[in-house]
PDB file of N, CA and C in Angstrom:
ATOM      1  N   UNK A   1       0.848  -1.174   0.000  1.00  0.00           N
ATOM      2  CA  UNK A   1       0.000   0.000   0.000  1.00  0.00           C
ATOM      3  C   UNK A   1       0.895   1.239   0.000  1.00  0.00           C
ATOM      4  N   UNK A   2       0.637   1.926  -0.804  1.00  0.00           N
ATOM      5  CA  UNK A   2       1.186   3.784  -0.908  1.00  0.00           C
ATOM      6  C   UNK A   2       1.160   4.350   0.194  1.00  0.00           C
ATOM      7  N   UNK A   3       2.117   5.167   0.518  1.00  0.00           N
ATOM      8  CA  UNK A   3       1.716   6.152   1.981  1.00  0.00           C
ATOM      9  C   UNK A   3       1.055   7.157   0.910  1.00  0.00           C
ATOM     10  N   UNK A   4       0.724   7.893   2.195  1.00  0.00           N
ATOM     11  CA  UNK A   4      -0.200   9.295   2.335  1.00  0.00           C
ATOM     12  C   UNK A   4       0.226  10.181   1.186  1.00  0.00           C
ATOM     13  N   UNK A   5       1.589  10.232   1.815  1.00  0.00           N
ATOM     14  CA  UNK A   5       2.219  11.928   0.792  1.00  0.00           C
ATOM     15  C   UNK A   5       2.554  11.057  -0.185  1.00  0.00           C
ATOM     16  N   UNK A   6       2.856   9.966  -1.027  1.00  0.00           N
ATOM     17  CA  UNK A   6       2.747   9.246  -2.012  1.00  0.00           C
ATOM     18  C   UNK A   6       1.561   9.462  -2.962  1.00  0.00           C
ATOM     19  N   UNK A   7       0.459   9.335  -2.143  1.00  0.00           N
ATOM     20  CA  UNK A   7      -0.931   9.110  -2.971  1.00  0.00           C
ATOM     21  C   UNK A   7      -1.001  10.756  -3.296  1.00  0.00           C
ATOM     22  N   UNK A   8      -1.090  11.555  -2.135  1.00  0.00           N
ATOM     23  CA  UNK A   8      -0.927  13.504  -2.486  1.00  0.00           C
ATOM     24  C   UNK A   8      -0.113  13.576  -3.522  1.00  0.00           C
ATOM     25  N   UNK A   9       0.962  13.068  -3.904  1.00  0.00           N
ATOM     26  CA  UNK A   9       1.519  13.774  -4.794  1.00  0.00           C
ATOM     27  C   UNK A   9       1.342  13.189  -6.189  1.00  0.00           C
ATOM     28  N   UNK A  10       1.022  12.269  -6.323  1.00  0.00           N
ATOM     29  CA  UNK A  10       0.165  11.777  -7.404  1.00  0.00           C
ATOM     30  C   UNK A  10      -1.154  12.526  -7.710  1.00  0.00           C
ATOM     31  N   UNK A  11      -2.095  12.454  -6.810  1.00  0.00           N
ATOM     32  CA  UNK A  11      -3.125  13.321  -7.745  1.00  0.00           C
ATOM     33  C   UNK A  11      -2.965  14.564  -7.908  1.00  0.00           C
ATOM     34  N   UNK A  12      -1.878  15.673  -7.244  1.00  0.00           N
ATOM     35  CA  UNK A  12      -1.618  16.233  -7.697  1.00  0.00           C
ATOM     36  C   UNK A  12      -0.725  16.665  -9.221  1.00  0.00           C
ATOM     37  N   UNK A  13      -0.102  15.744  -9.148  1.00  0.00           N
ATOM     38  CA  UNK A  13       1.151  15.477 -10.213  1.00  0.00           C
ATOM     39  C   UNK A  13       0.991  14.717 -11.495  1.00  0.00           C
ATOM     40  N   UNK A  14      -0.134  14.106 -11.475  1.00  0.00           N
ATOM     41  CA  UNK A  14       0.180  12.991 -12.089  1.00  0.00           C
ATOM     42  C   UNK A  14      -0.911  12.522 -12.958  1.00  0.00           C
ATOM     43  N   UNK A  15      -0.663  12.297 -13.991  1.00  0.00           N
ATOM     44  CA  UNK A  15      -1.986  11.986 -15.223  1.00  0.00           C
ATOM     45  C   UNK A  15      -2.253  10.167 -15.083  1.00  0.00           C
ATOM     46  N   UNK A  16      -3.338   9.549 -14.792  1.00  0.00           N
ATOM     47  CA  UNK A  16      -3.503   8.614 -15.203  1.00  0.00           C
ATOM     48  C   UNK A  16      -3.192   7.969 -17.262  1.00  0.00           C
ATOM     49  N   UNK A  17      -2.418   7.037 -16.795  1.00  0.00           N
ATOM     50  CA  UNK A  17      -2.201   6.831 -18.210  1.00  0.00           C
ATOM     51  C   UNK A  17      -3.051   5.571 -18.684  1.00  0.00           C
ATOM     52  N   UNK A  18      -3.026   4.476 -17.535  1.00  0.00           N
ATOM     53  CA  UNK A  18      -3.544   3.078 -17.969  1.00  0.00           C
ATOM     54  C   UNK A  18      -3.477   2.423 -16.718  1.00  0.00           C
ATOM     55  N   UNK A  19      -4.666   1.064 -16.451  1.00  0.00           N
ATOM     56  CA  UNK A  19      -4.597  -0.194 -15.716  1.00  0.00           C
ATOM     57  C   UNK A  19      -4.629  -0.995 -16.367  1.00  0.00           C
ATOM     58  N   UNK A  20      -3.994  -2.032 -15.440  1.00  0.00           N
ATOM     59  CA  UNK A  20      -3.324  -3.384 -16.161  1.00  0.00           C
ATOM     60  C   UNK A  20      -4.999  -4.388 -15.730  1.00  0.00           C
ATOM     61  N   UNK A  21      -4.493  -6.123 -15.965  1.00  0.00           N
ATOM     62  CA  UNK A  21      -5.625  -6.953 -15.753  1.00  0.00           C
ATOM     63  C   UNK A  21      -6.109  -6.524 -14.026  1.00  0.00           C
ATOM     64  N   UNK A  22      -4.994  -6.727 -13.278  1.00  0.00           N
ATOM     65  CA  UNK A  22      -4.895  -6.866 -11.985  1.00  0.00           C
ATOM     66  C   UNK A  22      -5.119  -5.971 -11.502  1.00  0.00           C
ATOM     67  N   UNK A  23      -5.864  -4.728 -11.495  1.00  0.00           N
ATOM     68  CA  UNK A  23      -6.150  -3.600 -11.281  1.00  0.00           C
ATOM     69  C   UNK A  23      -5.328  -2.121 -10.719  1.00  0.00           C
ATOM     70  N   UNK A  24      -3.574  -2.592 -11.020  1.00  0.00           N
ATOM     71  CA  UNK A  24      -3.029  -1.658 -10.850  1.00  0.00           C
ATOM     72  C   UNK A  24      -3.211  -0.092 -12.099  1.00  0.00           C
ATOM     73  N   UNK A  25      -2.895   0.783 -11.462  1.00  0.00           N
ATOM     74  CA  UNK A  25      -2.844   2.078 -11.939  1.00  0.00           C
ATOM     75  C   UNK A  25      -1.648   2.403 -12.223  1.00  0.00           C
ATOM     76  N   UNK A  26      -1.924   3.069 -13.537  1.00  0.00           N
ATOM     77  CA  UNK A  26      -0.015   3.650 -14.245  1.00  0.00           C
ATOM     78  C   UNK A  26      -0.427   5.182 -14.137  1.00  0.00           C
ATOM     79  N   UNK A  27       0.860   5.902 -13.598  1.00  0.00           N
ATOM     80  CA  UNK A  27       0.409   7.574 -13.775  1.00  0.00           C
ATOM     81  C   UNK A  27       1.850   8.249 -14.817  1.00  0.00           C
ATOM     82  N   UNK A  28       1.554   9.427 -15.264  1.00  0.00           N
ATOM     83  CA  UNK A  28       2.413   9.621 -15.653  1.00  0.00           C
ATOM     84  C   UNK A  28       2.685  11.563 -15.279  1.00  0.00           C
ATOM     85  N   UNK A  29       4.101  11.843 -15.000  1.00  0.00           N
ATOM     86  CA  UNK A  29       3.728  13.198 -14.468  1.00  0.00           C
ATOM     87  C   UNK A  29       3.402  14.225 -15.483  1.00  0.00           C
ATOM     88  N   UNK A  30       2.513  15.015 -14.897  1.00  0.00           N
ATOM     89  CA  UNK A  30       2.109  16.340 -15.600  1.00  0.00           C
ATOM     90  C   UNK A  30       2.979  16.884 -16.377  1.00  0.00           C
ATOM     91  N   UNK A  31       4.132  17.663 -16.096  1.00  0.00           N
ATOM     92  CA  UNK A  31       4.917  18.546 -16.274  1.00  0.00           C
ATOM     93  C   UNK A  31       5.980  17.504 -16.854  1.00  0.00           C
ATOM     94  N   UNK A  32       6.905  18.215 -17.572  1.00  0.00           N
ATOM     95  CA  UNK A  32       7.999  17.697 -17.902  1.00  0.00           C
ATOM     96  C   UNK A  32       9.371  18.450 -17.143  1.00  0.00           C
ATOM     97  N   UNK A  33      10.086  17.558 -16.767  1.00  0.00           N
ATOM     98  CA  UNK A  33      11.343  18.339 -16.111  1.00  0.00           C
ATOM     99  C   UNK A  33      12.039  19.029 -17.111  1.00  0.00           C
ATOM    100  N   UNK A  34      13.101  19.938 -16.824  1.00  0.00           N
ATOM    101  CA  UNK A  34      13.675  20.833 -17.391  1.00  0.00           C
ATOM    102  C   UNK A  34      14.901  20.135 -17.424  1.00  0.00           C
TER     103      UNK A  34
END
């Protein structure tokens, strides 16, 4: 299981891209680094 400030900074950060069979979640970040 994800901690707290793990899961915060994902929905802040982070675009869902895809789930697999097994019901994991892929994110991908917003922004691109410099």
């Amino acid at each position: 299981m994800s901690s707290f400030a793990t899961r915060l900074h994902t929905f802040f950060n982070g675009t869902l891209v895809g789930t697999d069979e097994e019901g994991n979640r892929y994110y991908k970040e917003r922004r691109a680094k410099p």
